[in-house]
PDB file of N, CA and C in Angstrom:
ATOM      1  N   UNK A   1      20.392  -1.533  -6.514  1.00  0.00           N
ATOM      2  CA  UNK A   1      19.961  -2.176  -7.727  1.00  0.00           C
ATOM      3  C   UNK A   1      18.591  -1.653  -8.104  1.00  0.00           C
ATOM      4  N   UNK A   2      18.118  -1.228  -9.142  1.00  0.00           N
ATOM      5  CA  UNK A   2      17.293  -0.517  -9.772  1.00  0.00           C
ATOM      6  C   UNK A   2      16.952  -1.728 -11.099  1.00  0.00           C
ATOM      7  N   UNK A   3      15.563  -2.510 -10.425  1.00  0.00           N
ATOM      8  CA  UNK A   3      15.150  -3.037 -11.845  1.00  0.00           C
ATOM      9  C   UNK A   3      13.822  -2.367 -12.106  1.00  0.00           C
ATOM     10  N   UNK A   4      13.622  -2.795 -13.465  1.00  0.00           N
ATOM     11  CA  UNK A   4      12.593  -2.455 -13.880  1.00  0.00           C
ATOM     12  C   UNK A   4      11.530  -3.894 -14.192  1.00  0.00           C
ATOM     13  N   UNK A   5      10.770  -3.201 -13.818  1.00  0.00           N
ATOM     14  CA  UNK A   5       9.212  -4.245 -13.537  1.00  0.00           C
ATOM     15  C   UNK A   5       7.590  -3.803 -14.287  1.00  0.00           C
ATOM     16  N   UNK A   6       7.293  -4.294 -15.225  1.00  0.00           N
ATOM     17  CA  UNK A   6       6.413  -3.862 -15.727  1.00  0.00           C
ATOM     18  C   UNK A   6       5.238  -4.773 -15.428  1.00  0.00           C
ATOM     19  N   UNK A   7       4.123  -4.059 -15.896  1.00  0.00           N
ATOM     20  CA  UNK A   7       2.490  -4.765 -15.177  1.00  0.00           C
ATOM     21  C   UNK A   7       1.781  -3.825 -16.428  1.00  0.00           C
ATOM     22  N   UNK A   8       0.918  -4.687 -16.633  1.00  0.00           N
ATOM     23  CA  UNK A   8      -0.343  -4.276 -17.317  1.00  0.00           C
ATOM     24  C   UNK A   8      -1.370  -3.311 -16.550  1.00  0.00           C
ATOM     25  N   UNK A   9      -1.732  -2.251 -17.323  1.00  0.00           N
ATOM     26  CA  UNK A   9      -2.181  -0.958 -16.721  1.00  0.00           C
ATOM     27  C   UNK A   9      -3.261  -0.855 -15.687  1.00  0.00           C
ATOM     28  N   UNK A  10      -4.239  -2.071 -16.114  1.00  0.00           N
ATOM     29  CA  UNK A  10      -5.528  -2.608 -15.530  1.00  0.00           C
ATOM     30  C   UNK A  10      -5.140  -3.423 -14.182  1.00  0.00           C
ATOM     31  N   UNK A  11      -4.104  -4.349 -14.422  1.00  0.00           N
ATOM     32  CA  UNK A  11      -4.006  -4.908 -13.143  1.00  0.00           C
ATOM     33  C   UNK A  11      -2.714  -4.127 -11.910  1.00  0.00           C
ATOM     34  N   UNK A  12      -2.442  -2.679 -12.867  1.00  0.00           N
ATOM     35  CA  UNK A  12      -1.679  -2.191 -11.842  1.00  0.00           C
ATOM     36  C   UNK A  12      -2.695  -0.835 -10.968  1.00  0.00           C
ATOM     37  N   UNK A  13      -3.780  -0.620 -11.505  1.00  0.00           N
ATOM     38  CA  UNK A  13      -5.169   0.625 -11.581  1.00  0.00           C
ATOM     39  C   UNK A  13      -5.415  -0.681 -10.152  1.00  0.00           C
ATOM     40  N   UNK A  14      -6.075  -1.762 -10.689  1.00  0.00           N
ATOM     41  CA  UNK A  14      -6.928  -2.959  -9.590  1.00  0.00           C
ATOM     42  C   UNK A  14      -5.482  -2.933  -8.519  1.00  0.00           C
ATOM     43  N   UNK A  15      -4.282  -3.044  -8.610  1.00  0.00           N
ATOM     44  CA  UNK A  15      -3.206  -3.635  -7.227  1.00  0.00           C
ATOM     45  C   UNK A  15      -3.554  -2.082  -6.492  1.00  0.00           C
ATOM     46  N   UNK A  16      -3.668  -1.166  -7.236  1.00  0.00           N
ATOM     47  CA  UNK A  16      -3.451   0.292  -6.732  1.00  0.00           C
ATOM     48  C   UNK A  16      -4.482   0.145  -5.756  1.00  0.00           C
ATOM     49  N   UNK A  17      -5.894  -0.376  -5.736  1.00  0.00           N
ATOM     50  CA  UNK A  17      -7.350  -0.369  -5.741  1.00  0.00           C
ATOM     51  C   UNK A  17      -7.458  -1.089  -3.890  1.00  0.00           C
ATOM     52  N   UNK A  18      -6.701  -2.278  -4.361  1.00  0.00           N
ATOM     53  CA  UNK A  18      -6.444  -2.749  -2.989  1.00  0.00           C
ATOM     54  C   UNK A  18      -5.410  -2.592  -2.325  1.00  0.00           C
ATOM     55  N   UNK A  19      -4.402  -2.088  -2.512  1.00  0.00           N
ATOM     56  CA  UNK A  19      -3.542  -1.334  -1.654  1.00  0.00           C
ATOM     57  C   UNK A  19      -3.914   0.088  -1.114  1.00  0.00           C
ATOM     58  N   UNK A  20      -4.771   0.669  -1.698  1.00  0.00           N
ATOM     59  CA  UNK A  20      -5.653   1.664  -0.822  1.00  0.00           C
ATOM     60  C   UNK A  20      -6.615   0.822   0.025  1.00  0.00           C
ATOM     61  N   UNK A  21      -7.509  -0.597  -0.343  1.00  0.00           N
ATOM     62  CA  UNK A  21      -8.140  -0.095   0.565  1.00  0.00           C
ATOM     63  C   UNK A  21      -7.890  -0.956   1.779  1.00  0.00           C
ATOM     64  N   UNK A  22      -6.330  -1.586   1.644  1.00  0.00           N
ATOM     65  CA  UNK A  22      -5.984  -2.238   3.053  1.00  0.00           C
ATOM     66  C   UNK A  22      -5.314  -1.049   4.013  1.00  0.00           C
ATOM     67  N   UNK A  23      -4.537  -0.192   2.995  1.00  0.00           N
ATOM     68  CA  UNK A  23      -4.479   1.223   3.747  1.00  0.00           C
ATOM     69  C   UNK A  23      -5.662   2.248   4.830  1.00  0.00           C
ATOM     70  N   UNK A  24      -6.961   2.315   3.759  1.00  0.00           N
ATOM     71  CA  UNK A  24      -7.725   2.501   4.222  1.00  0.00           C
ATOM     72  C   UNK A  24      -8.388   1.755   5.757  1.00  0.00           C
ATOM     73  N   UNK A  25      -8.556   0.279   6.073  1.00  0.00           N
ATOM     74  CA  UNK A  25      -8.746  -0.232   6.493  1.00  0.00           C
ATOM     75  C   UNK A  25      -7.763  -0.099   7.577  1.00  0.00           C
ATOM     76  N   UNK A  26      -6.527  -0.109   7.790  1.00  0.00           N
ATOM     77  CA  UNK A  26      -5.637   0.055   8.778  1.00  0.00           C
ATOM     78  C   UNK A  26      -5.485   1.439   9.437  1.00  0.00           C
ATOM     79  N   UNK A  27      -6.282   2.394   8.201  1.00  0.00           N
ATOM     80  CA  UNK A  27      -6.213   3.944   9.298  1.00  0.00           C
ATOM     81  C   UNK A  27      -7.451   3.835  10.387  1.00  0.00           C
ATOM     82  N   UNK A  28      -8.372   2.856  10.318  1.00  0.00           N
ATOM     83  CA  UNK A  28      -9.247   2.776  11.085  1.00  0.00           C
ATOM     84  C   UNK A  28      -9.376   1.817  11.966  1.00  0.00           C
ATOM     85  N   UNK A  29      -8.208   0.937  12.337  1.00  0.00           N
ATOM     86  CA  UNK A  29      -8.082  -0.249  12.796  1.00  0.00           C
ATOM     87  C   UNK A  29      -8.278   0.041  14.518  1.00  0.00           C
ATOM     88  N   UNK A  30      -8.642  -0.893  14.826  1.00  0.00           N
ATOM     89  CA  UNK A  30      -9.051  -0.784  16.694  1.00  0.00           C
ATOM     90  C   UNK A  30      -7.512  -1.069  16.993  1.00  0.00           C
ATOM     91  N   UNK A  31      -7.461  -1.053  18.622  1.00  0.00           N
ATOM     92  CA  UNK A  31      -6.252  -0.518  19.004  1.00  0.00           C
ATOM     93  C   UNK A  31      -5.712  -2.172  19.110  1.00  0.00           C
ATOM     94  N   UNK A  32      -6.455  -3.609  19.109  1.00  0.00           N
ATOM     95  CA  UNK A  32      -6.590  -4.635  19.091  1.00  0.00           C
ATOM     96  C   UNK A  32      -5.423  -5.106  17.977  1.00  0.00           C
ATOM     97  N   UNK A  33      -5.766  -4.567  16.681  1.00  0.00           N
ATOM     98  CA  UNK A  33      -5.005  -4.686  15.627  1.00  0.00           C
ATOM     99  C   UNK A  33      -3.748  -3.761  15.687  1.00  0.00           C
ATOM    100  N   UNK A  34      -3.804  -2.615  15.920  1.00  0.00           N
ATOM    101  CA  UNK A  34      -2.339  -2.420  16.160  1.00  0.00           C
ATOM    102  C   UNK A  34      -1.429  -3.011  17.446  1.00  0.00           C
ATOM    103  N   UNK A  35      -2.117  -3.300  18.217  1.00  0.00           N
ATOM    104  CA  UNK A  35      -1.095  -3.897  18.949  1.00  0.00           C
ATOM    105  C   UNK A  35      -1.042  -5.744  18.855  1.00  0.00           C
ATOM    106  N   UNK A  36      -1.834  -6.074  17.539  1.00  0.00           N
ATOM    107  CA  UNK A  36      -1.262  -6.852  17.237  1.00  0.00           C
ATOM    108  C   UNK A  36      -0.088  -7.207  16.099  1.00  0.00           C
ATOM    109  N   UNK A  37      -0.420  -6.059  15.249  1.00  0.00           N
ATOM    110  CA  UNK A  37       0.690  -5.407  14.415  1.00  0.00           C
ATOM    111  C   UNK A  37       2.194  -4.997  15.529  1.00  0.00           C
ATOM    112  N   UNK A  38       1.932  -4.268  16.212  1.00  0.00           N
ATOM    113  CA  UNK A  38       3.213  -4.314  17.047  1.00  0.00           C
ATOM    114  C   UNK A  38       4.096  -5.558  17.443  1.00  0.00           C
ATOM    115  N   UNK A  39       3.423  -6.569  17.758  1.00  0.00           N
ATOM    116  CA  UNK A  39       3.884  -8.139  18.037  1.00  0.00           C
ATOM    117  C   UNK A  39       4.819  -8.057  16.944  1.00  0.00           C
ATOM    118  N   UNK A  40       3.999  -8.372  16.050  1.00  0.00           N
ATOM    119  CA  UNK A  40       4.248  -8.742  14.884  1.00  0.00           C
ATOM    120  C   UNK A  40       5.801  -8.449  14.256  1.00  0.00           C
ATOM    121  N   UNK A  41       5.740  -7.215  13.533  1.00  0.00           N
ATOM    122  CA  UNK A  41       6.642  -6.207  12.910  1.00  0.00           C
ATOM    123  C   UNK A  41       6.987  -5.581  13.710  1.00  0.00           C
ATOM    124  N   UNK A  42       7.358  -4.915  15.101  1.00  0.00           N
ATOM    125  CA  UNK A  42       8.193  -4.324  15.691  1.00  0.00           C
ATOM    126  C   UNK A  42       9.203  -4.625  15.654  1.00  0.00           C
ATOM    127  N   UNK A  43       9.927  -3.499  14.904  1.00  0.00           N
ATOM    128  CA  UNK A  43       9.647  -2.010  15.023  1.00  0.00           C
ATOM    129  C   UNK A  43       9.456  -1.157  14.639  1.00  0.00           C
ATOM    130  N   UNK A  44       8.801  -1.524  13.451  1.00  0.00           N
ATOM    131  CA  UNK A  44       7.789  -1.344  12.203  1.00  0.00           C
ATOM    132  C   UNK A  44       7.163  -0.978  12.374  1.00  0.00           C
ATOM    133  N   UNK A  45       6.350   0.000  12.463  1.00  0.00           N
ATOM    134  CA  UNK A  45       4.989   0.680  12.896  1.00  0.00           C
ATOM    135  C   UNK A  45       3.518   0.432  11.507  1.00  0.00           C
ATOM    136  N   UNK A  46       2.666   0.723  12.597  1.00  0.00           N
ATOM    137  CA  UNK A  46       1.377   0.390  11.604  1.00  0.00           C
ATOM    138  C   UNK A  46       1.848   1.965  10.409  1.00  0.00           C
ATOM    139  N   UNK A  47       1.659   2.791  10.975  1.00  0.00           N
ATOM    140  CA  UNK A  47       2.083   4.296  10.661  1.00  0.00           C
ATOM    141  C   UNK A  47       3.040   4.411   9.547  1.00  0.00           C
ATOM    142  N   UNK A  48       4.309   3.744   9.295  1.00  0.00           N
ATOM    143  CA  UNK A  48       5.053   3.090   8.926  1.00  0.00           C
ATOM    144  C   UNK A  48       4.888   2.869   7.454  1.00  0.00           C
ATOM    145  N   UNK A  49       4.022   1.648   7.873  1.00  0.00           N
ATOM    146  CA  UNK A  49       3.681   0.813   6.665  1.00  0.00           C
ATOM    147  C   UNK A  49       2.599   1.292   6.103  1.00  0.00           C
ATOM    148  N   UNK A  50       1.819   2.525   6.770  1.00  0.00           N
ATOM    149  CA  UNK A  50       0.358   3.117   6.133  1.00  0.00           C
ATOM    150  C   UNK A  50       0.919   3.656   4.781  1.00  0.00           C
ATOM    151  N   UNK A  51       2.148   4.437   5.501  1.00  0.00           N
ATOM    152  CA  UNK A  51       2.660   5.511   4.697  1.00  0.00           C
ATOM    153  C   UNK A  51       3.725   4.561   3.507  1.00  0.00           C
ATOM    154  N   UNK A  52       3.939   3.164   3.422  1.00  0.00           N
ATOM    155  CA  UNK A  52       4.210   3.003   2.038  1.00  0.00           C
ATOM    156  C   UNK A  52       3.417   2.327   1.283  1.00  0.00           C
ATOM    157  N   UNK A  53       2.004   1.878   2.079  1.00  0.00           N
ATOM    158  CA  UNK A  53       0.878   1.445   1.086  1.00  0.00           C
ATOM    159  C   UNK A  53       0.654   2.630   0.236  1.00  0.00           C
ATOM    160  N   UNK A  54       0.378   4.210   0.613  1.00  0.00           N
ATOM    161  CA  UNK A  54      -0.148   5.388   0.301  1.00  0.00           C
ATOM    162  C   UNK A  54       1.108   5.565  -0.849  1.00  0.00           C
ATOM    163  N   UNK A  55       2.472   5.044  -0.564  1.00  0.00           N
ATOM    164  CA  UNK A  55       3.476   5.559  -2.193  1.00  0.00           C
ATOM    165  C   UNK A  55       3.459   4.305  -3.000  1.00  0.00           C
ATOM    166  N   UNK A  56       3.004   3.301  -2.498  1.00  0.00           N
ATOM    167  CA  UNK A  56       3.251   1.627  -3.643  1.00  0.00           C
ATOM    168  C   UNK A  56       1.215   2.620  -4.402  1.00  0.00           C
ATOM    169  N   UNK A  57       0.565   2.417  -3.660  1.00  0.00           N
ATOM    170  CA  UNK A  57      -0.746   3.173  -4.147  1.00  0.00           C
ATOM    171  C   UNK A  57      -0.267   4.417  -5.477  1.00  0.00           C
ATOM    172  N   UNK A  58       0.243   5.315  -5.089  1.00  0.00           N
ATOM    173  CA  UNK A  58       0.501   6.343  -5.831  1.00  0.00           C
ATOM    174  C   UNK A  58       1.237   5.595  -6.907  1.00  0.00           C
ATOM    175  N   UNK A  59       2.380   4.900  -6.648  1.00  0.00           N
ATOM    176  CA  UNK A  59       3.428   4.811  -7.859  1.00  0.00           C
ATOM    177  C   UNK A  59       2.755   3.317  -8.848  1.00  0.00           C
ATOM    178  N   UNK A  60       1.358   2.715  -8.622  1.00  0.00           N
ATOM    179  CA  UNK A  60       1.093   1.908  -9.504  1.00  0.00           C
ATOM    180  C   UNK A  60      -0.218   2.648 -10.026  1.00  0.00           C
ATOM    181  N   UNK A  61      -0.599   3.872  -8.908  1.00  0.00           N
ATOM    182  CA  UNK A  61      -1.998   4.303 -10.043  1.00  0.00           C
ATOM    183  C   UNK A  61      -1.300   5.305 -10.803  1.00  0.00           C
ATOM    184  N   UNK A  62       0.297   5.582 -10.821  1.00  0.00           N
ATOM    185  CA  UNK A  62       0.609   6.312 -12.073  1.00  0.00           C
ATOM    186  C   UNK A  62       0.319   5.867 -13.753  1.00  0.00           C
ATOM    187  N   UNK A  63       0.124   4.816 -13.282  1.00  0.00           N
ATOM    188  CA  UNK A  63       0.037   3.651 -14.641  1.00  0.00           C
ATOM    189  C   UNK A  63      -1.538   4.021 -14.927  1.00  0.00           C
ATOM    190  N   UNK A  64      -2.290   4.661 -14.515  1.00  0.00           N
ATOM    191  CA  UNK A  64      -3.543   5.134 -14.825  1.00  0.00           C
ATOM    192  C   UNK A  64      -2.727   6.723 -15.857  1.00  0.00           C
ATOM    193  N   UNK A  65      -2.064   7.340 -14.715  1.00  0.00           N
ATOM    194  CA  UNK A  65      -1.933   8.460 -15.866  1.00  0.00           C
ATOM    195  C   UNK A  65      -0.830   8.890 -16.897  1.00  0.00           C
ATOM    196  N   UNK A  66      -0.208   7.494 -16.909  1.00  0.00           N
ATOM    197  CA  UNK A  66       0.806   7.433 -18.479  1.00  0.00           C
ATOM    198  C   UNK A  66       0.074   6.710 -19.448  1.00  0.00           C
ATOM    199  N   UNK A  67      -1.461   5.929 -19.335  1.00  0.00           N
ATOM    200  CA  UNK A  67      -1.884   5.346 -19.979  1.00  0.00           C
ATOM    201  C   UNK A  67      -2.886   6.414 -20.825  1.00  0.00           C
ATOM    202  N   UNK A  68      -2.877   8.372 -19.599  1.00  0.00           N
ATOM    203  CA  UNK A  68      -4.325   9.261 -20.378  1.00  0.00           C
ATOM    204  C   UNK A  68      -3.495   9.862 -21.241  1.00  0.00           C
TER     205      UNK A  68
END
């Protein structure tokens, strides 16, 4: 199923904003937090989920460049 979901350009630039920087924040996380992430979501990896903050990031700051 393929819907479509629209957001205003500004608050999809700002979701983009903090989904980098919880991304950001988790590439630097002590080993404390990933292995509390492991509890957690295993078998889900931190790694995992870095790598779809980095495409939800990309595919809402596109809305920055259909808006130039």
């Amino acid at each position: 199923m393929n819907a479509v979901v629209t957001i205003d350009v500004v608050d999809a630039i700002e979701a983009a904003e903090v989904v980098g920087f919880v991304e950001a924040w988790l590439a630097q996380a002590d080993e404390g937090v990933v292995a509390d992430f492991d509890r957690f979501a295993a078998p889900y990896t931190i790694l995992e989920l870095r790598a779809e903050l980095v495409a939800l990031a990309a595919s809402l700051g596109s809305a920055r460049m259909e808006q130039l």
